[in-house]
PDB file of N, CA and C in Angstrom:
ATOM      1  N   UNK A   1     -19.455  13.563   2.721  1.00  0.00           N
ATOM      2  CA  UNK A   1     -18.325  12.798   2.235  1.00  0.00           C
ATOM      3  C   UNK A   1     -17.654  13.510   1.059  1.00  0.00           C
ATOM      4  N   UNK A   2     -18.455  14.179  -0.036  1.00  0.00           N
ATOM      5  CA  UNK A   2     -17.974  14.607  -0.919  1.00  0.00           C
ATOM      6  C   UNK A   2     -17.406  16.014  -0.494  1.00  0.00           C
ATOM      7  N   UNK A   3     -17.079  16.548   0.052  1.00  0.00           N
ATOM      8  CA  UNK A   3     -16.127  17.536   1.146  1.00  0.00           C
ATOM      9  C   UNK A   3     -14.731  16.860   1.638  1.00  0.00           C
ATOM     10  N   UNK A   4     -15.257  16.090   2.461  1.00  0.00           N
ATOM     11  CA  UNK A   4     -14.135  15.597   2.722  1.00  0.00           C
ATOM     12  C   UNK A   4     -13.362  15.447   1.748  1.00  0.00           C
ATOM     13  N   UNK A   5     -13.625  14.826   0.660  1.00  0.00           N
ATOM     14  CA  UNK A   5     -12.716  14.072  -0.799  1.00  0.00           C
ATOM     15  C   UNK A   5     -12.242  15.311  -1.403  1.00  0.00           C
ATOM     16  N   UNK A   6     -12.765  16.399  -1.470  1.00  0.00           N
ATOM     17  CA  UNK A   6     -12.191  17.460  -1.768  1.00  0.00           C
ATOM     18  C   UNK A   6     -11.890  18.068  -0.765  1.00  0.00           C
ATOM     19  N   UNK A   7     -11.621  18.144   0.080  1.00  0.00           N
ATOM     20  CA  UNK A   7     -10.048  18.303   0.739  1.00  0.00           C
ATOM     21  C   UNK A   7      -8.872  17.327   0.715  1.00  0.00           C
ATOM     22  N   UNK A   8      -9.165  16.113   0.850  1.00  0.00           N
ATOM     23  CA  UNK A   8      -8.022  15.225   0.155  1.00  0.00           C
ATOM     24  C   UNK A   8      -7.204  15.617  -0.822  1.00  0.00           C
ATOM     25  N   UNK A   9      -8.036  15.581  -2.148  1.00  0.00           N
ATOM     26  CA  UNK A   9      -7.788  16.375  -3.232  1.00  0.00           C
ATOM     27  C   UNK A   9      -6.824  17.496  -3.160  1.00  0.00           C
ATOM     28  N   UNK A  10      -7.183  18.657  -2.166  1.00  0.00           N
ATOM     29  CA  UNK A  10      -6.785  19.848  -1.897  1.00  0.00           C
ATOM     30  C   UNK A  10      -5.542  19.618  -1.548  1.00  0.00           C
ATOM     31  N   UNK A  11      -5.642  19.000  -0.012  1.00  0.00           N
ATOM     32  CA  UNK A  11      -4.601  18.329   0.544  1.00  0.00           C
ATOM     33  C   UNK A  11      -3.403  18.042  -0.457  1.00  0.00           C
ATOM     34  N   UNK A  12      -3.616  16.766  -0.841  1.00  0.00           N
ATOM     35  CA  UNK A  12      -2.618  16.569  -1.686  1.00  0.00           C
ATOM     36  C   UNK A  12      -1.684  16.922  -2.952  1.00  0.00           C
ATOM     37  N   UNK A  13      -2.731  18.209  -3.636  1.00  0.00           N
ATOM     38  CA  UNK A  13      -1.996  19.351  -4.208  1.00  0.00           C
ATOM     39  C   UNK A  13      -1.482  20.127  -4.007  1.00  0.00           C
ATOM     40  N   UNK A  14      -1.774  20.761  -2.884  1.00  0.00           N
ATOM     41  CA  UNK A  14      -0.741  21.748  -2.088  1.00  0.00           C
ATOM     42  C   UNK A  14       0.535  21.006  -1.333  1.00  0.00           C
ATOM     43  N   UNK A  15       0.568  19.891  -0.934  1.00  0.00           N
ATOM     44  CA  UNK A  15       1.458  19.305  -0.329  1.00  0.00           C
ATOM     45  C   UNK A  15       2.865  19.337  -0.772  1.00  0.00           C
ATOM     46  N   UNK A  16       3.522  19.761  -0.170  1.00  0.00           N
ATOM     47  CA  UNK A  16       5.449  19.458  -1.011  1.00  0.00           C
ATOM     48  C   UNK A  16       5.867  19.328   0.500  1.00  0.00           C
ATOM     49  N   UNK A  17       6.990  18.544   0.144  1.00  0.00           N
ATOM     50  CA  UNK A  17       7.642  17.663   1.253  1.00  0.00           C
ATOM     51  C   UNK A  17       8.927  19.306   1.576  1.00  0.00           C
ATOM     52  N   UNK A  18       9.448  18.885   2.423  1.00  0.00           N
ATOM     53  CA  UNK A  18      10.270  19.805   2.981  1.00  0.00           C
ATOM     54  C   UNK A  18      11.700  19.271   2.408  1.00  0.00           C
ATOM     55  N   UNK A  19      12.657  20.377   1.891  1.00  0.00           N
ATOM     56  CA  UNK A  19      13.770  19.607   1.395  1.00  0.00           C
ATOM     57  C   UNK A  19      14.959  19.209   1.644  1.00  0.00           C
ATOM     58  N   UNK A  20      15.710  18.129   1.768  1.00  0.00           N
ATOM     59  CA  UNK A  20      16.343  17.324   2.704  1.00  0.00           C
ATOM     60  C   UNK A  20      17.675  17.141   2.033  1.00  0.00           C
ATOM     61  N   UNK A  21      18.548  17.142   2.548  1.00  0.00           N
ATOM     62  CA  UNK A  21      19.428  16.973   2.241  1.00  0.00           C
ATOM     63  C   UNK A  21      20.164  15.569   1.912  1.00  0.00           C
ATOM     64  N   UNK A  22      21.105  15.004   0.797  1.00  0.00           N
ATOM     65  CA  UNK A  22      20.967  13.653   0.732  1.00  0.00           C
ATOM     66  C   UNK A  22      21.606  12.672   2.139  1.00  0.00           C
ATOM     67  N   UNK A  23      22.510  13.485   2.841  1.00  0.00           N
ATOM     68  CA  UNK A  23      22.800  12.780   3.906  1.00  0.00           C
ATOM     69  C   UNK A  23      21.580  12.514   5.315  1.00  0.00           C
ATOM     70  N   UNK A  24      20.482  13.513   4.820  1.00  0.00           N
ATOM     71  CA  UNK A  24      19.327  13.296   5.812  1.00  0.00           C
ATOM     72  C   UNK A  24      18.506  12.182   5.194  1.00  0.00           C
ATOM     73  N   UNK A  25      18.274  11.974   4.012  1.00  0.00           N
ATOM     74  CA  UNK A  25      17.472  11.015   3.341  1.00  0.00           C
ATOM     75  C   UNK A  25      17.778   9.454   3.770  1.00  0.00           C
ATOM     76  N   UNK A  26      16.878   8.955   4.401  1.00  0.00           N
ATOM     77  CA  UNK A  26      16.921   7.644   4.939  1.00  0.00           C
ATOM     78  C   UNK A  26      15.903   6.833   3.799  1.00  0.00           C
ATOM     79  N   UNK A  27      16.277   6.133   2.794  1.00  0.00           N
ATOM     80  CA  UNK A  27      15.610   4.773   2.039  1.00  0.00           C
ATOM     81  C   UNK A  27      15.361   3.436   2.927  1.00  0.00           C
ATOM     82  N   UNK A  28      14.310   3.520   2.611  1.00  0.00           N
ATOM     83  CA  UNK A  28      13.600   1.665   3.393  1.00  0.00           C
ATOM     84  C   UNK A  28      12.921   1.232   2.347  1.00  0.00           C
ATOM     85  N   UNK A  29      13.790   0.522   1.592  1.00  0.00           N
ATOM     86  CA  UNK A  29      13.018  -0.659   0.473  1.00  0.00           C
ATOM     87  C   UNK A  29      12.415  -1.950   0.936  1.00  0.00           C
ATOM     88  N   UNK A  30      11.070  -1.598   1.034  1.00  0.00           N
ATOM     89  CA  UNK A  30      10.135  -2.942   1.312  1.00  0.00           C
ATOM     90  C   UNK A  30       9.337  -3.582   0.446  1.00  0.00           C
ATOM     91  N   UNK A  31      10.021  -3.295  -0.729  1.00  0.00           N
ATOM     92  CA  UNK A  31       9.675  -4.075  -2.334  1.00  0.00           C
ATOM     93  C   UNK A  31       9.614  -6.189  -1.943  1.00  0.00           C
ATOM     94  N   UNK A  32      10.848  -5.822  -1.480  1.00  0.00           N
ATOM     95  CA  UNK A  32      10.941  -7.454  -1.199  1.00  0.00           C
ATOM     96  C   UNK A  32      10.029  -8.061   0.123  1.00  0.00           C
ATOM     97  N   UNK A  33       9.326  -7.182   0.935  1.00  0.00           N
ATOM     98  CA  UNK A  33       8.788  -7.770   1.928  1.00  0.00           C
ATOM     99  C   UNK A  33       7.857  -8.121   1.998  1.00  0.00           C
ATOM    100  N   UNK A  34       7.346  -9.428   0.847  1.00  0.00           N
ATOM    101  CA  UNK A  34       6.197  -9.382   0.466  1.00  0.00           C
ATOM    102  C   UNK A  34       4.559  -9.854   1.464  1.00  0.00           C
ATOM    103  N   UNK A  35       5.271 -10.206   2.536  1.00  0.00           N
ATOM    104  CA  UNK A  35       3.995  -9.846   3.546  1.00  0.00           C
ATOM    105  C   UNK A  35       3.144  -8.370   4.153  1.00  0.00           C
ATOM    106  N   UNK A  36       4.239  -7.169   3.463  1.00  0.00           N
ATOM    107  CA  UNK A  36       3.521  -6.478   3.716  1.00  0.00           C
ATOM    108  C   UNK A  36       3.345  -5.982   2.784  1.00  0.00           C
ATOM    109  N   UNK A  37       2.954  -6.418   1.480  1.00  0.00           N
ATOM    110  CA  UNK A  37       1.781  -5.998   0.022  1.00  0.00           C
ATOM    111  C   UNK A  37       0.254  -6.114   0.382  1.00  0.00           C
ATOM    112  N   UNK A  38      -0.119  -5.648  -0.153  1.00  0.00           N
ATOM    113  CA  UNK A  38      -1.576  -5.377  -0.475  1.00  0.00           C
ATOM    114  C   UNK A  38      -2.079  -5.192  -1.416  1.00  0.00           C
ATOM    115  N   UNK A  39      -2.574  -5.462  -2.251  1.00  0.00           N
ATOM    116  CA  UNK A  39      -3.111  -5.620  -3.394  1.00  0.00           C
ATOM    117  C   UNK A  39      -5.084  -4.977  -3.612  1.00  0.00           C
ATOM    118  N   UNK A  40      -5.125  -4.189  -4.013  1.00  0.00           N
ATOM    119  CA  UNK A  40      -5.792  -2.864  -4.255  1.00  0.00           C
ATOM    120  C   UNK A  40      -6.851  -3.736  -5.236  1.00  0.00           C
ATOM    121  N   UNK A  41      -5.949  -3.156  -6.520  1.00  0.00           N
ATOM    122  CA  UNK A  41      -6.350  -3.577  -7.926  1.00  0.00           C
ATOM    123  C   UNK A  41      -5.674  -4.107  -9.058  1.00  0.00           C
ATOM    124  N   UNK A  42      -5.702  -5.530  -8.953  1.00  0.00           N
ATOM    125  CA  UNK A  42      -4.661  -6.023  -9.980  1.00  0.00           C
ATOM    126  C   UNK A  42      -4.864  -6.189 -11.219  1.00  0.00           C
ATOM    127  N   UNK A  43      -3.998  -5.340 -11.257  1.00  0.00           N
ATOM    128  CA  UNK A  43      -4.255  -5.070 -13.604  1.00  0.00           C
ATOM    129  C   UNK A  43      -3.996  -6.513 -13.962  1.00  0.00           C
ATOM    130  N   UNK A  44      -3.897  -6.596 -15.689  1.00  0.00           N
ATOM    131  CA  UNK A  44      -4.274  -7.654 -16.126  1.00  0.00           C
ATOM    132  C   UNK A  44      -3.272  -7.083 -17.325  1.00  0.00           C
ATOM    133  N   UNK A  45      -3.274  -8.249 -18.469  1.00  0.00           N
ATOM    134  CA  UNK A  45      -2.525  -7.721 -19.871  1.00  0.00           C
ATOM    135  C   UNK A  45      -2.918  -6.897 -20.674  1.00  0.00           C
ATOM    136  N   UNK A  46      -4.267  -6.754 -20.418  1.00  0.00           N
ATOM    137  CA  UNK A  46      -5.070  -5.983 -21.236  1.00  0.00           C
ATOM    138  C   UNK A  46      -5.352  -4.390 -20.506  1.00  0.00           C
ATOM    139  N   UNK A  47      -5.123  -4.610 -19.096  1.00  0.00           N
ATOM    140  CA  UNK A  47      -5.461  -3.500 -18.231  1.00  0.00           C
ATOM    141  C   UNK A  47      -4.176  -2.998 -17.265  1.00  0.00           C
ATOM    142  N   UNK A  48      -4.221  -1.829 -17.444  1.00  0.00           N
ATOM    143  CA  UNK A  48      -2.979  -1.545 -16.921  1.00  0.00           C
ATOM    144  C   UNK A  48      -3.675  -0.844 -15.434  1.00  0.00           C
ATOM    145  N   UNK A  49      -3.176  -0.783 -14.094  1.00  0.00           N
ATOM    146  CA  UNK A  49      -3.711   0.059 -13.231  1.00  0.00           C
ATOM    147  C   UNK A  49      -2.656   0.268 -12.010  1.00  0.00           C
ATOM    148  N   UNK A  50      -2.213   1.254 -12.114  1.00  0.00           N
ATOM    149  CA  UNK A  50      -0.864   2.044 -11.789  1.00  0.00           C
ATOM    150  C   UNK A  50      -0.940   3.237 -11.499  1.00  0.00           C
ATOM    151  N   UNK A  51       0.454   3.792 -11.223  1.00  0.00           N
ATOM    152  CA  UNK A  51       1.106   5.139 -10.548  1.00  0.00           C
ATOM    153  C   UNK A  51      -0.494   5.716  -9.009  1.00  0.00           C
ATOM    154  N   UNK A  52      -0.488   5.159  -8.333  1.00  0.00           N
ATOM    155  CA  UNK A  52      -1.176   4.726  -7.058  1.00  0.00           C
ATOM    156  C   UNK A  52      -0.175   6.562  -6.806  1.00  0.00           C
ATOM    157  N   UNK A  53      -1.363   6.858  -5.815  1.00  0.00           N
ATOM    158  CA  UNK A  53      -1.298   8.422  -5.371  1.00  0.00           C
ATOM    159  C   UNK A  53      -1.759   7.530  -3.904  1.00  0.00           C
ATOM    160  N   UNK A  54      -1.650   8.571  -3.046  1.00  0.00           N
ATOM    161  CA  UNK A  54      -2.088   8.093  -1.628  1.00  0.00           C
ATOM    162  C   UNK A  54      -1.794   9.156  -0.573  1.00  0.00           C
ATOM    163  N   UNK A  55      -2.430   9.438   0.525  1.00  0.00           N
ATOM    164  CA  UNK A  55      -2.989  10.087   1.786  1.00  0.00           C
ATOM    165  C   UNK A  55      -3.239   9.828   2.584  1.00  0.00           C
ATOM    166  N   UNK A  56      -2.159   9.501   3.415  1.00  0.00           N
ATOM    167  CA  UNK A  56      -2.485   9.676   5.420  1.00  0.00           C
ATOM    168  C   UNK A  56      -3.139  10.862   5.969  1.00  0.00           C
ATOM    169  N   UNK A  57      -4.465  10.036   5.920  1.00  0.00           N
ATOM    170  CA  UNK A  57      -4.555  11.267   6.979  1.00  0.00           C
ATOM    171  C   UNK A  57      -4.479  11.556   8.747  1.00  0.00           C
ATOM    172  N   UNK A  58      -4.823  12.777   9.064  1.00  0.00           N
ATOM    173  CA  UNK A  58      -3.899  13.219  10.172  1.00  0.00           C
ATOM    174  C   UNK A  58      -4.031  12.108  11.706  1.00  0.00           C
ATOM    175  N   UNK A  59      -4.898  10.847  11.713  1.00  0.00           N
ATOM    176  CA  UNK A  59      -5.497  10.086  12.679  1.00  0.00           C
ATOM    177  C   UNK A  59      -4.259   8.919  12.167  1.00  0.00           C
ATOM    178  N   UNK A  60      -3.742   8.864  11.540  1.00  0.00           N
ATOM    179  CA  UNK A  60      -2.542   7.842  10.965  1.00  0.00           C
ATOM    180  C   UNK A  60      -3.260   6.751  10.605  1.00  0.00           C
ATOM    181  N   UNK A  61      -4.275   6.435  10.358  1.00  0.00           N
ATOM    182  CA  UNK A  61      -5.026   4.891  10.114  1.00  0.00           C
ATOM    183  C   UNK A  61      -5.705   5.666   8.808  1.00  0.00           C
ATOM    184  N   UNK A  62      -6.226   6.160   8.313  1.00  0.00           N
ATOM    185  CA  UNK A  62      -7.278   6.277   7.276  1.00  0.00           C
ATOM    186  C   UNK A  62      -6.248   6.902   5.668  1.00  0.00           C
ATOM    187  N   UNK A  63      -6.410   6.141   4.948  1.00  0.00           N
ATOM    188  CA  UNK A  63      -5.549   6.172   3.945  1.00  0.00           C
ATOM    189  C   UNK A  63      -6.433   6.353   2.417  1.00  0.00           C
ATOM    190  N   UNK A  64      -6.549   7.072   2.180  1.00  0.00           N
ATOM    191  CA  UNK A  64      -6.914   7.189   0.790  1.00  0.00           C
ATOM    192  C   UNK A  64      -5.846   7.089  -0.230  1.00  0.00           C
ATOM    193  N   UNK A  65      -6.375   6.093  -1.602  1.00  0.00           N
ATOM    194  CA  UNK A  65      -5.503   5.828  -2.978  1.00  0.00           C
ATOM    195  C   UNK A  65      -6.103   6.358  -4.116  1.00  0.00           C
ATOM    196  N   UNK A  66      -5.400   6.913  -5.021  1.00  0.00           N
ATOM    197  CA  UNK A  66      -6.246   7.103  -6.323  1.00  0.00           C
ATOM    198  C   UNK A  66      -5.134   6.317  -7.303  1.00  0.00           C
ATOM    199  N   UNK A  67      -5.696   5.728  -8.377  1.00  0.00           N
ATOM    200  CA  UNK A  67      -4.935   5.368  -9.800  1.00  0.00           C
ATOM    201  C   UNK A  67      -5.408   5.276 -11.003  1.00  0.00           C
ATOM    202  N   UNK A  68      -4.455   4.959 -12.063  1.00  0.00           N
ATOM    203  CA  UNK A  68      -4.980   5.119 -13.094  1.00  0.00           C
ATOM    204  C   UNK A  68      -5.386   4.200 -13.807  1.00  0.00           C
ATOM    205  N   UNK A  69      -5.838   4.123 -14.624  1.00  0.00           N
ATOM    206  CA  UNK A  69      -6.497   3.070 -15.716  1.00  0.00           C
ATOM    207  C   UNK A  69      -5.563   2.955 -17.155  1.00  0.00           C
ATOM    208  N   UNK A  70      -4.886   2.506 -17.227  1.00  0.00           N
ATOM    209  CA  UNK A  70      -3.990   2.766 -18.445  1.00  0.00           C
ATOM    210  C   UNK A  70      -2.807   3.288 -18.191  1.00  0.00           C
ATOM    211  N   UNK A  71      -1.550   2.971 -18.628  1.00  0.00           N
ATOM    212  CA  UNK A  71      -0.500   3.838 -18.344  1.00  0.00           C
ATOM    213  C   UNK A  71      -0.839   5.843 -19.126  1.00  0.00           C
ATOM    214  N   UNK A  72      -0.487   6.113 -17.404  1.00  0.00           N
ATOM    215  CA  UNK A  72      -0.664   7.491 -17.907  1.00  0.00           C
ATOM    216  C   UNK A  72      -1.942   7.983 -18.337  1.00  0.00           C
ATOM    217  N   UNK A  73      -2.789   7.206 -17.916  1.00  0.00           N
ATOM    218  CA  UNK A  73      -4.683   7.457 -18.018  1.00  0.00           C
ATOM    219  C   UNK A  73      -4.981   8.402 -17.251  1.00  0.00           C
ATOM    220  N   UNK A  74      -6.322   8.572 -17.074  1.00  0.00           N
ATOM    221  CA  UNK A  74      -6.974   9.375 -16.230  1.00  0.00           C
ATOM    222  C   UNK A  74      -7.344   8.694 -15.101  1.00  0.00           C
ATOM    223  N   UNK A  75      -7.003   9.492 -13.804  1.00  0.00           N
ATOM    224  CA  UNK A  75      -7.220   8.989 -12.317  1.00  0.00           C
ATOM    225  C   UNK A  75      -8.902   8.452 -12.795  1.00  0.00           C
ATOM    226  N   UNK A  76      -9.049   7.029 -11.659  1.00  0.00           N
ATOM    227  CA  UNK A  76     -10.467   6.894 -11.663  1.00  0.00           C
ATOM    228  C   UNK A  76     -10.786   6.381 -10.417  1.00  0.00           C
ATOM    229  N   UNK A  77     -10.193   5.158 -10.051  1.00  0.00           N
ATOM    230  CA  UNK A  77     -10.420   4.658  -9.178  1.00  0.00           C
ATOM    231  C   UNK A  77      -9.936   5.207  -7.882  1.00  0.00           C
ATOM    232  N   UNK A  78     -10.590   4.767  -6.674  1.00  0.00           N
ATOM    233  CA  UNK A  78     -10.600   5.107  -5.216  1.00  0.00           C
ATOM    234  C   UNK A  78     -10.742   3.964  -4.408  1.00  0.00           C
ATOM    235  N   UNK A  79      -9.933   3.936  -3.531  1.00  0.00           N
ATOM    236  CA  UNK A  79     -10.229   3.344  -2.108  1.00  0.00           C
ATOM    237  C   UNK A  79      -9.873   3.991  -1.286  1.00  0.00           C
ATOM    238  N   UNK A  80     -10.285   3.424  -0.234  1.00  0.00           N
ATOM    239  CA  UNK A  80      -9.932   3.952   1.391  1.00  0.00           C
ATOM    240  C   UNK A  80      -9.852   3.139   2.170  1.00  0.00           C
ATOM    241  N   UNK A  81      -8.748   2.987   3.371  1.00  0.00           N
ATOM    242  CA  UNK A  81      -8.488   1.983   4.406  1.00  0.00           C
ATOM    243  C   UNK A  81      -8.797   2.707   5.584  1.00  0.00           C
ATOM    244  N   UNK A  82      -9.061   2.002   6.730  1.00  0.00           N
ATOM    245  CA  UNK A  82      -9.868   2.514   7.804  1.00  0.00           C
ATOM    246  C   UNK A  82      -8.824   2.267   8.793  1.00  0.00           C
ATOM    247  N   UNK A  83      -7.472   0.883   8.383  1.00  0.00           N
ATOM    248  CA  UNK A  83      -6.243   0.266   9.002  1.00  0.00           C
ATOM    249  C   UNK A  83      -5.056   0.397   8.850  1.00  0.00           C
ATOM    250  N   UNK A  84      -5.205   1.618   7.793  1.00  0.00           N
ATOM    251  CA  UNK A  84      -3.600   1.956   8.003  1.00  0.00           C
ATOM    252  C   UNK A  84      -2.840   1.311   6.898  1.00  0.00           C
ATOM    253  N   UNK A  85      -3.624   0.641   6.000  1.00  0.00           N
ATOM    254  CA  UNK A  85      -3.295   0.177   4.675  1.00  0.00           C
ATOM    255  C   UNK A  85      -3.748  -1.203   4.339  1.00  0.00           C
ATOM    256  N   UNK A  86      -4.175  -1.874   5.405  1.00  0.00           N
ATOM    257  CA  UNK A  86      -4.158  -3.883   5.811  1.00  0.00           C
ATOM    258  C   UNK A  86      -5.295  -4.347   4.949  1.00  0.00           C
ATOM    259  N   UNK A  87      -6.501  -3.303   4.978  1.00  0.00           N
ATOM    260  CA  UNK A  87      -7.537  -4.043   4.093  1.00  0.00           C
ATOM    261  C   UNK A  87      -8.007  -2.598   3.195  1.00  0.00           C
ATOM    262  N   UNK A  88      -8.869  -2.740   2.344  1.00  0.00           N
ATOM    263  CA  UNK A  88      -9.225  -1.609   1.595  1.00  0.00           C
ATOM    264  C   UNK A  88     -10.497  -1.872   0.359  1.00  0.00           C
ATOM    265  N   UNK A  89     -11.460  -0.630   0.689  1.00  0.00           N
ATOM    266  CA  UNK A  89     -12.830  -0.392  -0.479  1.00  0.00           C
ATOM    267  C   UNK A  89     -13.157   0.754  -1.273  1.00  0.00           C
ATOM    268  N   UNK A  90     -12.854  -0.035  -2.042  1.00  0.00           N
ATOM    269  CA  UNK A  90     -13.132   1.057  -3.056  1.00  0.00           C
ATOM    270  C   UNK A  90     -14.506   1.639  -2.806  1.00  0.00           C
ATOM    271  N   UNK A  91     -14.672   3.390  -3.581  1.00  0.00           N
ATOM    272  CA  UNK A  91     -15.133   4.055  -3.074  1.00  0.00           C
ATOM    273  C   UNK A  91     -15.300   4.565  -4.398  1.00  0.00           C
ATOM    274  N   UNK A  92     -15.205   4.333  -5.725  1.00  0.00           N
ATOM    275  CA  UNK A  92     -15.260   4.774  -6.553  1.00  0.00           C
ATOM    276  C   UNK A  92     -16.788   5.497  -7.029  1.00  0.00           C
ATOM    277  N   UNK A  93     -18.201   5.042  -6.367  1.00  0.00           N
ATOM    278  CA  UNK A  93     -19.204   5.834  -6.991  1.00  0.00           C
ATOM    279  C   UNK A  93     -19.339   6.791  -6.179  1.00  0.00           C
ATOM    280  N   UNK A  94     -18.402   7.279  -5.117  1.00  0.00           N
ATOM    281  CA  UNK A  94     -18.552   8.347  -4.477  1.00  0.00           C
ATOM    282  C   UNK A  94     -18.050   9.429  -5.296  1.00  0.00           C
ATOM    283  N   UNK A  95     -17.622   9.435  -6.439  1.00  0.00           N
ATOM    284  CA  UNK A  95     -16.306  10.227  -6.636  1.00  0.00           C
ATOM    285  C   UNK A  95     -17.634  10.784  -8.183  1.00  0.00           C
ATOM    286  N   UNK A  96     -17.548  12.234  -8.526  1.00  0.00           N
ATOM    287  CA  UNK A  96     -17.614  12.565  -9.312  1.00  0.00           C
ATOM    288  C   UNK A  96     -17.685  11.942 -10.765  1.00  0.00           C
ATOM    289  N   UNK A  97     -18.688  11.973 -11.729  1.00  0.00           N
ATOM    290  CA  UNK A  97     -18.831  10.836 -13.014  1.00  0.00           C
ATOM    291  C   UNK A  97     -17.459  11.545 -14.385  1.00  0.00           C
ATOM    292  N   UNK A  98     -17.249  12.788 -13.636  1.00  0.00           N
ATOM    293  CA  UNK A  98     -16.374  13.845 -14.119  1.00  0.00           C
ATOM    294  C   UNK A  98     -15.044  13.712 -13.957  1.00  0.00           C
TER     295      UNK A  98
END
């Protein structure tokens, strides 16, 4: 498992999108569609947990998230969905104490 996660990792640092022109750029705001939220990890007043990173991988169902703890913290937390985003477990003692 800890392979795999570092290729995720890998994955997603090398990754840059291909660049598009603004008349190719298609926006789909599904901010308002609130049946299809999901809710991960919900911060609190005291806890901030944000800027969510994320990874399809190549089977289109298995989704890995990372975020932070604090605005602008250090990545900590992990999950992974097995559905394509619908349910999700954290995975956080898999991950390096580092």
């Amino acid at each position: 498992m800890r392979s795999i996660l570092s290729l995720i990792w890998l994955a997603a640092a090398v990754a840059t999108p291909a660049p598009a022109s603004e008349a190719d750029l298609r926006v789909l705001d599904l901010s308002g569609d609130i049946d299809r939220h999901v809710v991960i990890a919900e911060g609190t007043e005291e806890l901030y947990q944000g800027h969510p990173t994320t990874l399809l991988m190549p089977d289109g169902k298995t989704v890995f998230a990372v975020w932070n703890l604090g605005h602008g913290g250090h990545a900590g937390p992990v999950a992974r969905s097995d559905d394509g985003g619908r349910s999700w477990t954290r995975i956080d003692e898999l991950m390096p104490e580092e």
